[in-house]
N, C-alpha and C. Protein backbone atom coordinates (compact mmCIF):
# COMPACT_ATOMS: atom_id res chain seq x y z
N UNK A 1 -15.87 -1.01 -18.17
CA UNK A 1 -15.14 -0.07 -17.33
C UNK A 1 -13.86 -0.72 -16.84
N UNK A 2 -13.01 -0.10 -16.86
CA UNK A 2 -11.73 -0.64 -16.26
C UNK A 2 -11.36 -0.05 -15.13
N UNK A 3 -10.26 -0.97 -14.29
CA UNK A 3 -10.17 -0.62 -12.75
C UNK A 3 -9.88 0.64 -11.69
N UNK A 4 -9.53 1.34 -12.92
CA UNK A 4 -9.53 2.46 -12.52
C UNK A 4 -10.21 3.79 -12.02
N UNK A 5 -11.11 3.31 -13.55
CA UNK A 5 -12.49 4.29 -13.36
C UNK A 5 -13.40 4.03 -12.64
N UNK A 6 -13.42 2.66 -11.95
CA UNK A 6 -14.28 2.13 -10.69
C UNK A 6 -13.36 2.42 -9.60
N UNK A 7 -12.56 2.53 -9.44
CA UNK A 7 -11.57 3.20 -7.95
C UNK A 7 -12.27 4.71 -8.15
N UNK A 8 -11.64 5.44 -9.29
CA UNK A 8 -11.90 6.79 -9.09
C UNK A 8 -13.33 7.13 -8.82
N UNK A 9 -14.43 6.41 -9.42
CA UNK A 9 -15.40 6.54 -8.86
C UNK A 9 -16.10 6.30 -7.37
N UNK A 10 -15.24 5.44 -7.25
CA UNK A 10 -15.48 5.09 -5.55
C UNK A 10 -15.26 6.42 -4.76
N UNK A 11 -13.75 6.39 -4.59
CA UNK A 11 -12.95 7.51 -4.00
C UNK A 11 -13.84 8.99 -3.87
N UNK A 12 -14.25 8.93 -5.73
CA UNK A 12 -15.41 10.53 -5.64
C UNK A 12 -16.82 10.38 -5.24
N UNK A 13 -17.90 8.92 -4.35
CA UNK A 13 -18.70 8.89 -4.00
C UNK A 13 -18.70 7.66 -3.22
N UNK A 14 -17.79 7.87 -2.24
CA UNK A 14 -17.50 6.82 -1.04
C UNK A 14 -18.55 6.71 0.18
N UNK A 15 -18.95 8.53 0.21
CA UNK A 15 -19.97 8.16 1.08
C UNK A 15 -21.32 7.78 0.99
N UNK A 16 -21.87 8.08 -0.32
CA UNK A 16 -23.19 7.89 -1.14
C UNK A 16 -23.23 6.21 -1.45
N UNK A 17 -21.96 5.57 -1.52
CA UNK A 17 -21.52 4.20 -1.84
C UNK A 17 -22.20 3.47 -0.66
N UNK A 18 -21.12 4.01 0.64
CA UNK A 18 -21.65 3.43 1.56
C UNK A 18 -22.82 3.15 2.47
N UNK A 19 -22.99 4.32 2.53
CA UNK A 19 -24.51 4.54 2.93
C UNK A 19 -25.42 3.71 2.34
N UNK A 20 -25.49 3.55 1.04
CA UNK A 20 -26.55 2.49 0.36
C UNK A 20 -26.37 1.36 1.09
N UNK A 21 -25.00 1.24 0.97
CA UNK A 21 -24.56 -0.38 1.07
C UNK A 21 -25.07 -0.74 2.40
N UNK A 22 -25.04 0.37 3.34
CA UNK A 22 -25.30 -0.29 5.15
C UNK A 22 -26.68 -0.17 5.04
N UNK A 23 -27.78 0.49 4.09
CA UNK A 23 -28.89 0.78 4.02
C UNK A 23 -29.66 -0.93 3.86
N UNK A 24 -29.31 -0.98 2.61
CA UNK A 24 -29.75 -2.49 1.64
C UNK A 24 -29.06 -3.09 2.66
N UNK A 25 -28.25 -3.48 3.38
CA UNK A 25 -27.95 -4.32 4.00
C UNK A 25 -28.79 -4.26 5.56
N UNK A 26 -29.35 -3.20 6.42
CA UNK A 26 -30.10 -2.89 7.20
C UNK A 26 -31.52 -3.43 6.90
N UNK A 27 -31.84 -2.76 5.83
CA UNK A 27 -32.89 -3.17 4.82
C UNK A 27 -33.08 -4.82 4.74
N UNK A 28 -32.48 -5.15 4.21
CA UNK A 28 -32.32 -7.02 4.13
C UNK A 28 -32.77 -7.53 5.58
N UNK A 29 -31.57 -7.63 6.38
CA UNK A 29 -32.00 -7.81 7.54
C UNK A 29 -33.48 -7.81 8.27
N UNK A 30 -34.03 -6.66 7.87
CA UNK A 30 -35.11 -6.55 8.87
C UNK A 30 -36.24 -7.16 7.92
N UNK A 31 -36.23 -7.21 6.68
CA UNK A 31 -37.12 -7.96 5.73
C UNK A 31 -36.82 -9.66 6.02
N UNK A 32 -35.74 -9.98 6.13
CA UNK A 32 -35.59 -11.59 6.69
C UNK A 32 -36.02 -11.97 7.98
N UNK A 33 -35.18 -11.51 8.76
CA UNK A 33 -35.46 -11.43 10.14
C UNK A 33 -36.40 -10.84 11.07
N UNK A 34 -37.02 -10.01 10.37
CA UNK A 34 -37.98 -8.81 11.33
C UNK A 34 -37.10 -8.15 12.34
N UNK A 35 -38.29 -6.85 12.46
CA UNK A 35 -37.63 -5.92 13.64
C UNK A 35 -37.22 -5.99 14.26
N UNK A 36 -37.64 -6.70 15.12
CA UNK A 36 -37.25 -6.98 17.13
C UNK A 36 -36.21 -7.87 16.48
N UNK A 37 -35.65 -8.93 15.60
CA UNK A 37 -34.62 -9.92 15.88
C UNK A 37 -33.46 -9.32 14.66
N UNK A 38 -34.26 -8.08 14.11
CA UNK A 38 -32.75 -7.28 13.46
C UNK A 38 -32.23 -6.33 14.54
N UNK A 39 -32.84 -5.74 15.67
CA UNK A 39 -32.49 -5.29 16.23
C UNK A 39 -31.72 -5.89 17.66
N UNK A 40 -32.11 -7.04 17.79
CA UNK A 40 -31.63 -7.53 18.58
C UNK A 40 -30.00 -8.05 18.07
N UNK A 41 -30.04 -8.04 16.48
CA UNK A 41 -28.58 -7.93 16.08
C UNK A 41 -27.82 -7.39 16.19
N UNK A 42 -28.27 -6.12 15.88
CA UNK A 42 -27.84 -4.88 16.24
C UNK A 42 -27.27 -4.25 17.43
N UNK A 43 -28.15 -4.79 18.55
CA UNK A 43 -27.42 -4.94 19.77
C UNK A 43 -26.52 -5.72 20.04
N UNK A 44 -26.63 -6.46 19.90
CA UNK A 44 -25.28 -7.72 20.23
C UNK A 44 -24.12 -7.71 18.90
N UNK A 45 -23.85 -7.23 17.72
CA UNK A 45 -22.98 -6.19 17.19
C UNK A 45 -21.98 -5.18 17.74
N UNK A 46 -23.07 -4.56 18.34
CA UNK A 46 -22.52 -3.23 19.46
C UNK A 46 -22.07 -3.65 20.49
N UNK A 47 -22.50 -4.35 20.87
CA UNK A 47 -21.67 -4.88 22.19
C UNK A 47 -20.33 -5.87 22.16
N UNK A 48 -20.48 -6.49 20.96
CA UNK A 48 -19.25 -7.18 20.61
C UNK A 48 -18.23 -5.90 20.12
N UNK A 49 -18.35 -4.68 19.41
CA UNK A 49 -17.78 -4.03 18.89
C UNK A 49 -17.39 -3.32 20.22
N UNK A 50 -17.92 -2.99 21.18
CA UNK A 50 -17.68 -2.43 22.66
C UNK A 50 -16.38 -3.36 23.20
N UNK A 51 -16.75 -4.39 24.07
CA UNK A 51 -15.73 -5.40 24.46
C UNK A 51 -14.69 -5.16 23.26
N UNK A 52 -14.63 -5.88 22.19
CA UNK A 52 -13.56 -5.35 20.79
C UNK A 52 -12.42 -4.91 21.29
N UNK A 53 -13.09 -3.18 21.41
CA UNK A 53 -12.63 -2.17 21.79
C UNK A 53 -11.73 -2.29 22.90
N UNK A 54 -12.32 -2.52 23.72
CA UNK A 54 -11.69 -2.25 25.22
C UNK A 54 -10.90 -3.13 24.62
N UNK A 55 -10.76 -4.66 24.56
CA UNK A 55 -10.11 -5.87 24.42
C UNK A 55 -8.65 -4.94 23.93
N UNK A 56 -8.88 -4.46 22.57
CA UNK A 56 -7.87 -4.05 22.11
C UNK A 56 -6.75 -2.91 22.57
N UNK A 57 -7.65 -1.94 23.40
CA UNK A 57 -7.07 -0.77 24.10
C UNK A 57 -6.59 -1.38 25.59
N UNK A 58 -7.08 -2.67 26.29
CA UNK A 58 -6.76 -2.88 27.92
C UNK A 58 -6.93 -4.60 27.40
N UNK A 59 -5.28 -5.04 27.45
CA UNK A 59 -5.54 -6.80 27.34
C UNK A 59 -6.16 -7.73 28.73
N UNK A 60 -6.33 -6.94 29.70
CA UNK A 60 -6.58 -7.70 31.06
C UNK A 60 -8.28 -6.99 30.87
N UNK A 61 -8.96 -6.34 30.30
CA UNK A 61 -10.15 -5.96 30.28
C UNK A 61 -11.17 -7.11 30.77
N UNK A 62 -10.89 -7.73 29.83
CA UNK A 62 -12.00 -8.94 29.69
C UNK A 62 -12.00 -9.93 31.31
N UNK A 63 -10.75 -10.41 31.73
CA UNK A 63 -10.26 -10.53 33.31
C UNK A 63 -10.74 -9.81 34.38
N UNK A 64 -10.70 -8.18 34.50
CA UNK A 64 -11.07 -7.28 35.07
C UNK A 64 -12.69 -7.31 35.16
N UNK A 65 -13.19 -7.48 33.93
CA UNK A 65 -14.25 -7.59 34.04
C UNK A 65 -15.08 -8.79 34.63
N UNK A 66 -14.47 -9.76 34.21
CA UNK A 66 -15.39 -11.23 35.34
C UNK A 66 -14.93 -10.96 36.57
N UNK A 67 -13.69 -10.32 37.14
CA UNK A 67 -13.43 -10.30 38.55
C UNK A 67 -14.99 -9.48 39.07
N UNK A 68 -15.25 -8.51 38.22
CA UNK A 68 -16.25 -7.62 38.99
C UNK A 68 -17.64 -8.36 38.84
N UNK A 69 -17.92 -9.14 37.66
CA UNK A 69 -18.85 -9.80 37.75
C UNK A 69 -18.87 -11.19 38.76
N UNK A 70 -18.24 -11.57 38.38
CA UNK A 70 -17.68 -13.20 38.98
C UNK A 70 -17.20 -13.03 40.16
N UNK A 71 -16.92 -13.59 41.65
CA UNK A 71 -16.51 -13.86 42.73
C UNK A 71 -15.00 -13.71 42.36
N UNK A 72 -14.11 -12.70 42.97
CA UNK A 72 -12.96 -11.97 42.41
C UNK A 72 -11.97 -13.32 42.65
N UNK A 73 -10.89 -13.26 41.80
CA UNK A 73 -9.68 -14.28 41.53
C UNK A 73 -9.99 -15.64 41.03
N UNK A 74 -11.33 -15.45 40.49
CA UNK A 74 -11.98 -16.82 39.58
C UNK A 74 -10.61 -17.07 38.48
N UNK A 75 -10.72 -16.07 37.76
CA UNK A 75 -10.24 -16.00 36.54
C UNK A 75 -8.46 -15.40 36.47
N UNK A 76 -7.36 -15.44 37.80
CA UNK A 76 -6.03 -15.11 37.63
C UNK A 76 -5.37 -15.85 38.27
């Protein structure tokens, strides 16, 4: 097959592609690791992808946030 006909095929089953791919890869995980410590990946994933977020949308986020955790003006 040449590179093309593997693009065009992508493009026409991107979501059937992916889905496997996060499946077998979900899949893996919990066969290595077990439940409770794939899921506990899973959480701490999400929560890095959370902070991420903010990080990227509010640069003082991460600051803001130890003030409220932390004894305020630790961290400015």
């Amino acid at each position: 097959m040449n590179k093309e006909k593997i693009i065009e095929f992508y493009t026409s089953h991107r979501g059937e592609i992916n889905g496997a791919a996060i499946g077998l890869v979900i899949a893996l995980t919990v066969l290595i690791f077990g439940v409770l410590k794939a899921l506990f990946v899973a959480f701490c994933v999400g929560i890095g992808y959370y902070i991420g977020k903010r990080l990227s949308e509010d640069k003082d986020y991460l600051k803001n946030l130890l003030d409220r955790v932390l004894p305020p003006g630790t961290y400015r």
